[in-house]
Protein backbone atom coordinates (compact mmCIF):
# COMPACT_ATOMS: atom_id res chain seq x y z
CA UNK A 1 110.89 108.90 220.51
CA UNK A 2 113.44 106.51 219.98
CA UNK A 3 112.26 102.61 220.51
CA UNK A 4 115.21 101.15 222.39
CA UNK A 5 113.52 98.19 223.74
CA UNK A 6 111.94 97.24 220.51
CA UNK A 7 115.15 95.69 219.57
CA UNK A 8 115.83 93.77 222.91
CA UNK A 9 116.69 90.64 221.61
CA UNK A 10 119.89 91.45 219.59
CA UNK A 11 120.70 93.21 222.51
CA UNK A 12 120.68 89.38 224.06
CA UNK A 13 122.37 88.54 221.06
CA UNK A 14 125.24 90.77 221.25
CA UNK A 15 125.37 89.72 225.42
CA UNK A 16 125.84 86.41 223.88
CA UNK A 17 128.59 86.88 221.59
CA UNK A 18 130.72 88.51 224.41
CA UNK A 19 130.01 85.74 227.37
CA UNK A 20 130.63 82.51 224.45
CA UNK A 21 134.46 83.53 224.03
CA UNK A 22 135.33 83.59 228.11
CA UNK A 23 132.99 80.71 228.71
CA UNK A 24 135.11 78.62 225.80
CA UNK A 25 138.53 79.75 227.35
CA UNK A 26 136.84 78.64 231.23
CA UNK A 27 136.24 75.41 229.78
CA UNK A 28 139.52 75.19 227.87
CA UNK A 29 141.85 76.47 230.68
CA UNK A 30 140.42 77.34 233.73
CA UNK A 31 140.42 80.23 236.02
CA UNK A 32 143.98 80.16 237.32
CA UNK A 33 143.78 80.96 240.53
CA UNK A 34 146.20 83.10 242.70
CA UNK A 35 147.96 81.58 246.39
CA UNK A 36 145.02 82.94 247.88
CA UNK A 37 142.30 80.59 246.56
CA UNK A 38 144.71 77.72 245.73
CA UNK A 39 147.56 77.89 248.39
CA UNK A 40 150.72 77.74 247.81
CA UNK A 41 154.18 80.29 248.11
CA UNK A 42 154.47 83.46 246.77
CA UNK A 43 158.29 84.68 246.85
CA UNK A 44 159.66 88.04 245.06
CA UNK A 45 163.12 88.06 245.37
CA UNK A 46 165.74 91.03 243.92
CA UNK A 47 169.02 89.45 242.99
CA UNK A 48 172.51 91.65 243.17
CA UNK A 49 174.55 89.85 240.51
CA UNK A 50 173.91 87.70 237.35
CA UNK A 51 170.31 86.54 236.68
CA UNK A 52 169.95 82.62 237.31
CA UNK A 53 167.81 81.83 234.11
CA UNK A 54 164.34 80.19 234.87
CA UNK A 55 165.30 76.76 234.37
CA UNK A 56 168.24 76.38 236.72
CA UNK A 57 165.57 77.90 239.33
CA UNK A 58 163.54 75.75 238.73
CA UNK A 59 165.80 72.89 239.13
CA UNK A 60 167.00 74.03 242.48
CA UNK A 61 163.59 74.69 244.19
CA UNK A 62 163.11 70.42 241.84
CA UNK A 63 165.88 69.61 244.59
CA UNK A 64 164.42 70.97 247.65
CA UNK A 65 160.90 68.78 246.80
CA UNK A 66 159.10 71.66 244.96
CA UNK A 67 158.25 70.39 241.77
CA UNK A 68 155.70 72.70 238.97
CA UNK A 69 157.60 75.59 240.46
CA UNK A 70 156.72 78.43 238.22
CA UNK A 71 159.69 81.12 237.92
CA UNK A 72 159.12 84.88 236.25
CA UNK A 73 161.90 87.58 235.62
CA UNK A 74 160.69 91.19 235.72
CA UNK A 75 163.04 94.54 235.76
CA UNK A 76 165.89 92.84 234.67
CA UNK A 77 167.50 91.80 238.08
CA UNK A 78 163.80 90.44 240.26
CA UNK A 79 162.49 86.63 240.15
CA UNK A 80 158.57 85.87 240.80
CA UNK A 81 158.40 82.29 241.57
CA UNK A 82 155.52 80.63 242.59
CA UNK A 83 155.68 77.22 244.53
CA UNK A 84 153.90 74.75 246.81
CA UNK A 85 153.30 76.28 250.55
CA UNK A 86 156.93 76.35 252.58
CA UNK A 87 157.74 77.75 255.76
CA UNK A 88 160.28 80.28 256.58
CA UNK A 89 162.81 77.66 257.67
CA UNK A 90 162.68 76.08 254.01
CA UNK A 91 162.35 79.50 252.62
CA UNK A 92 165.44 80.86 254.51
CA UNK A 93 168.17 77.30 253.13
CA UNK A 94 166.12 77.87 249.45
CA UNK A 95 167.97 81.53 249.74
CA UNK A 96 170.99 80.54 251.34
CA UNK A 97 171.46 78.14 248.08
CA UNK A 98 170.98 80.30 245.65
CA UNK A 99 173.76 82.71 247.06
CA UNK A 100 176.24 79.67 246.92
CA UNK A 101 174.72 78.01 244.10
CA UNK A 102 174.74 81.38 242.07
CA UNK A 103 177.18 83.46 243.50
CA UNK A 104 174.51 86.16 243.98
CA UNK A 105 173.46 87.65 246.75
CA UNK A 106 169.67 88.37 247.57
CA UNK A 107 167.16 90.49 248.69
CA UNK A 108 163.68 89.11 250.17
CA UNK A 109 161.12 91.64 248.78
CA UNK A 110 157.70 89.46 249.07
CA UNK A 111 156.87 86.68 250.60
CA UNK A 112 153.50 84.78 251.18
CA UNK A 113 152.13 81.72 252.23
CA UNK A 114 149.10 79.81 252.33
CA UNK A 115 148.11 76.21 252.76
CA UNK A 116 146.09 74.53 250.38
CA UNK A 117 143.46 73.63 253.40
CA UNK A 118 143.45 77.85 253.63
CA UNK A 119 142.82 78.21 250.22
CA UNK A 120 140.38 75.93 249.52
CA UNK A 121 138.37 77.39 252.25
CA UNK A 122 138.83 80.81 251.09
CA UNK A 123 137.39 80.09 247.22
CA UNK A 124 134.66 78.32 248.96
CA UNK A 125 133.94 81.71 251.12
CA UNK A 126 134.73 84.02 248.17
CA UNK A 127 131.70 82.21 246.29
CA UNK A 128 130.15 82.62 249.48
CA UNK A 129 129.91 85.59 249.44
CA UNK A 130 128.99 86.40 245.23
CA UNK A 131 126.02 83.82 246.56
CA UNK A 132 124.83 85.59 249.67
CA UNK A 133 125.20 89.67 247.74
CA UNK A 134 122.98 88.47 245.18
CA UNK A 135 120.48 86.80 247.60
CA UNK A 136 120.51 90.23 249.35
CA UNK A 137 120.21 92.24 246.15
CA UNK A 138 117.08 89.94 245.83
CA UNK A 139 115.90 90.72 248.91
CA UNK A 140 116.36 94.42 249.07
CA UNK A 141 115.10 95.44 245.35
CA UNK A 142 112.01 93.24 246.04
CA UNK A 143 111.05 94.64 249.56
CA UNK A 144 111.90 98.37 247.78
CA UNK A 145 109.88 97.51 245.06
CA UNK A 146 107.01 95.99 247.10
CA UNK A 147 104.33 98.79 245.80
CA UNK A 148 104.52 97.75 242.49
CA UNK A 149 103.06 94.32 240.70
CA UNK A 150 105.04 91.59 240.34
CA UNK A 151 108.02 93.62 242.49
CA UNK A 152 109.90 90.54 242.47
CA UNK A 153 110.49 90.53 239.05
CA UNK A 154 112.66 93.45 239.48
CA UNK A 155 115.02 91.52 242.18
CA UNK A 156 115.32 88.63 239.61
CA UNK A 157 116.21 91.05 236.87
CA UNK A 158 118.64 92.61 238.47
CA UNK A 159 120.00 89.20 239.43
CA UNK A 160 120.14 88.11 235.87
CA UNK A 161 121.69 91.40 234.96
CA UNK A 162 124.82 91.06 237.41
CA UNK A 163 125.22 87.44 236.33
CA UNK A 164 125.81 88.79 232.81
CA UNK A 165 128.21 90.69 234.21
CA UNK A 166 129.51 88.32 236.91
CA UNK A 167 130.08 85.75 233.43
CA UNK A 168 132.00 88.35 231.30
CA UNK A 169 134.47 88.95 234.00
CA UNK A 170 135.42 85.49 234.98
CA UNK A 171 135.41 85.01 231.29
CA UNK A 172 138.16 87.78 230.75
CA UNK A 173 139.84 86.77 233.56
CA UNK A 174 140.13 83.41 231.87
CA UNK A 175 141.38 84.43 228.64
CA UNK A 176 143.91 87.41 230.39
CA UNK A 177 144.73 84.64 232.57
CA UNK A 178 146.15 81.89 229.74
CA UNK A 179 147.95 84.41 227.24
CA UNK A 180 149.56 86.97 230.31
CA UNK A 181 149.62 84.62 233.36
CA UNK A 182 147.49 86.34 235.55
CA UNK A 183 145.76 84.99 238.15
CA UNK A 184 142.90 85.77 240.13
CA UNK A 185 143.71 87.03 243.97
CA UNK A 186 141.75 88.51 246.48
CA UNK A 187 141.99 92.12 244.71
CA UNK A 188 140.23 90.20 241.96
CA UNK A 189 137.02 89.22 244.41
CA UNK A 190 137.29 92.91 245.37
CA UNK A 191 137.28 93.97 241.62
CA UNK A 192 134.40 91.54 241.21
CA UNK A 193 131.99 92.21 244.11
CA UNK A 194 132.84 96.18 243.26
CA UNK A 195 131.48 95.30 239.37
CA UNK A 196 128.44 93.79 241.22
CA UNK A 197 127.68 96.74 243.18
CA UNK A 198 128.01 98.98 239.91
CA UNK A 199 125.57 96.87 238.07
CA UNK A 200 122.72 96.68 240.46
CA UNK A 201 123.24 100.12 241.50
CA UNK A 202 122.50 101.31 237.66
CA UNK A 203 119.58 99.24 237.40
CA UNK A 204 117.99 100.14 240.30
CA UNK A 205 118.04 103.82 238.53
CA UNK A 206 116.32 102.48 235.61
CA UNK A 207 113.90 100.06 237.46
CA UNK A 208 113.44 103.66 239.94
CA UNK A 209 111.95 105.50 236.97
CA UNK A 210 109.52 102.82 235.42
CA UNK A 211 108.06 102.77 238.84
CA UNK A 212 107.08 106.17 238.70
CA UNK A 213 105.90 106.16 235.06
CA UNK A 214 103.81 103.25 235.99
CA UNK A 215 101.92 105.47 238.11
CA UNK A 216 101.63 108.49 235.74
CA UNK A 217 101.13 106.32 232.62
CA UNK A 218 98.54 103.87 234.09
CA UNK A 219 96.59 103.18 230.43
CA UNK A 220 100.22 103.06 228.15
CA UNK A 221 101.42 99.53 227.53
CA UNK A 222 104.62 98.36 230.19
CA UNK A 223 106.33 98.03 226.71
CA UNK A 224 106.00 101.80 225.94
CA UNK A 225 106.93 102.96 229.51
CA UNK A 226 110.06 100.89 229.94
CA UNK A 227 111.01 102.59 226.23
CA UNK A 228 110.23 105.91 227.97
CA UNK A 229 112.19 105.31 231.27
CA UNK A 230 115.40 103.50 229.46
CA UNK A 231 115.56 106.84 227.66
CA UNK A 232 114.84 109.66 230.21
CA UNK A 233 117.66 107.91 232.33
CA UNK A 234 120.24 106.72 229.77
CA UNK A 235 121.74 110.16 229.69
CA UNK A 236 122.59 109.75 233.03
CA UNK A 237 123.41 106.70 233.40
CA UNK A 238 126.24 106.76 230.42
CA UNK A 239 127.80 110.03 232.04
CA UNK A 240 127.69 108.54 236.02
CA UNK A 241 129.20 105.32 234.34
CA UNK A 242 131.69 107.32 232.10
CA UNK A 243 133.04 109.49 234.57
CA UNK A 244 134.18 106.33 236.59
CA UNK A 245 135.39 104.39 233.00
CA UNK A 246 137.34 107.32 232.00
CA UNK A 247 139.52 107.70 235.35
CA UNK A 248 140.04 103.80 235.17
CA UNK A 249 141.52 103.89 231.56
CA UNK A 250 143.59 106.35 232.84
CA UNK A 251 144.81 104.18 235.44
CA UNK A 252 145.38 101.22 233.42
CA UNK A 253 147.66 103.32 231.12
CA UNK A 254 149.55 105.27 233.60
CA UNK A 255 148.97 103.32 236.44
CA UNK A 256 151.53 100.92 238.09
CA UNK A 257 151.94 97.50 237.08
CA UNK A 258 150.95 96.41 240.32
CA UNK A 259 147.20 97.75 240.52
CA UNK A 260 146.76 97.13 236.16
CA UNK A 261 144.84 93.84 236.78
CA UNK A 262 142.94 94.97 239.48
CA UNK A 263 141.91 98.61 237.69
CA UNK A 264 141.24 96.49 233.92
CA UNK A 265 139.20 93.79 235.88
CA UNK A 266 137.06 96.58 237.44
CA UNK A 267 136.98 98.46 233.74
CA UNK A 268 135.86 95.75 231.50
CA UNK A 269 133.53 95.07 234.77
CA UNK A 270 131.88 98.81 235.09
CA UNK A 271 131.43 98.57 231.23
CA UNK A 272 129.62 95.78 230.94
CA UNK A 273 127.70 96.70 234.14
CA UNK A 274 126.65 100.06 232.56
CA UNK A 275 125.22 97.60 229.07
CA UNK A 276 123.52 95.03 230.86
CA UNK A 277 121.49 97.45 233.54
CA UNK A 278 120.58 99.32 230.31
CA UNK A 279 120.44 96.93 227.41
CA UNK A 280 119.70 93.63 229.48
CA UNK A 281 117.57 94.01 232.95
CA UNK A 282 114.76 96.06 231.75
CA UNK A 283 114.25 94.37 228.83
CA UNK A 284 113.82 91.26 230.60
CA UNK A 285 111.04 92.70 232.27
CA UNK A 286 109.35 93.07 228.98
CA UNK A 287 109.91 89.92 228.24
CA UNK A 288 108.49 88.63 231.74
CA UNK A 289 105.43 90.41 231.39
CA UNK A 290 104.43 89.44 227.90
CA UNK A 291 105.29 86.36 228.80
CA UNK A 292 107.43 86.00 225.31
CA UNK A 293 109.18 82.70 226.06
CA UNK A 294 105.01 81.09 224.96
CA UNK A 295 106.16 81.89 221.31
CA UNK A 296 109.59 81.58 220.74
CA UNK A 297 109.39 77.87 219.27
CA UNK A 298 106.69 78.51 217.12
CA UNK A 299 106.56 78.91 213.58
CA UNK A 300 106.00 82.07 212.38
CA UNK A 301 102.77 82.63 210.29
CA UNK A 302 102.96 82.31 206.78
């Protein structure tokens, strides 16, 4: 039988290597963050006529008090511009403008607006509400777990496990979100607490079946019998988590444009869901219960 667990700490290693990157480009750049979380005007507008380039946009929406005004062409005859909150009575003269400023005419597609007050209150709920899912992951692994020793443990684990995950997407999202402008909008919560779900759901599986070894294997060491259960279940657990990768790939390549961030988010999110329930929460129960953090500073004998 194959000793997975025996090598647990390059899998930490390698978990490592993949958070460091996103964490560097957080700390660089940012999370850029869509109207939703940071407020602001959203307009999508389909001109009939010759393109205005970005920077005489940008210099009209300059006169009309908008200033970092950020202006996108896409399809060869649509402008994404993104701009402080307006209303409709600003956003109806910014229009009538650039039809005499231009001599275009245009075509509302999109339009959105939120205050800065809204959007700040919306981040503030959308951590929220990561917080209060992994309190009640806590909560419900530990009370399912409650026949086994230590069945807290298992909550934390699992905890640790979707942070891992939790880290590598924000991470991605940061580096996605300096080199192709992409921000992170309310589909990208969904994408997130969806990755979240994934990840706890897998380890639960896992956690499920060293449970019941632990009551047929009473005498073998918890070492051995998290080996046994990571492999009885890690057939399973790469097909259940490949079906679902393999229809999102598919969707990120033939997908629309409008649904790619959202359906790569959840991708690289499901992934790295399927390594860390596998690869990074049961091992950490090793770890807990030989209590392996007592030698890890020590010199090794000579």
């Amino acid at each position: 039988m194959k000793n997975i667990i025996k090598y647990r700490y390059l899998y930490f290693a390698i978990s490592l290597v993949v958070i460091v990157p996103g964490m560097a480009a957080l700390l660089a750049w940012g999370l850029p963050t869509g109207i939703d979380f940071s407020g602001g005007s959203y307009l999508e507008i389909k001109v009939d006529g010759t393109l205005p380039d970005t920077d005489s946009m940008i210099n009209l929406f300059t006169d009309f008090g908008f200033s970092d005004t950020k202006v996108q062409t896409s399809g060869g005859d649509i402008l994404i511009i993104r701009s402080k909150a307006m209303d409709e009575g600003v956003l109806k003269d910014i229009l009538g403008e650039i039809e005499s400023r231009f001599g275009v005419t245009v075509e509302l597609n999109r339009f959105e607006s939120v205050g800065p007050t809204i959007g700040q209150e919306v981040a503030q709920r959308a951590a929220g509400a990561v917080g209060l899912a992994a309190l009640g992951i806590l909560a419900y692994i530990t009370y399912a777990f409650r026949g086994v020793k230590n069945a807290y443990r298992y909550g934390v684990a699992a905890i640790l496990a979707m942070l891992h995950d939790v880290v590598v997407v924000v991470g991605v999202e940061a580096i996605l979100g300096h080199f192709l402008g992409w921000e992170a909008d309310a589909l990208f919560l969904t994408a997130l607490l969806t990755v979240i779900g994934f990840s706890v759901h897998d380890s639960i599986v896992v956690f499920d079946r060293i449970r019941e070894n632990e009551r047929r294997m009473r005498r073998t060491p918890f070492e051995e019998i998290v080996n046994s259960s990571i492999i009885q279940t890690f057939a399973r657990s790469i097909n259940t988590q490949l079906t679902v990768m393999l229809t999102l790939l598919s969707l990120v390549l033939f997908g629309g444009s409008t649904i790619r961030h959202f359906v790569l988010i959840l991708l690289i999110g499901v992934f790295s869901g399927t390594y860390s329930s596998i690869f990074n929460a049961s091992p950490i129960l090793v770890v807990w219960e030989n209590k392996e953090w007592r030698t890890w500073f020590r010199k090794s004998p000579a």
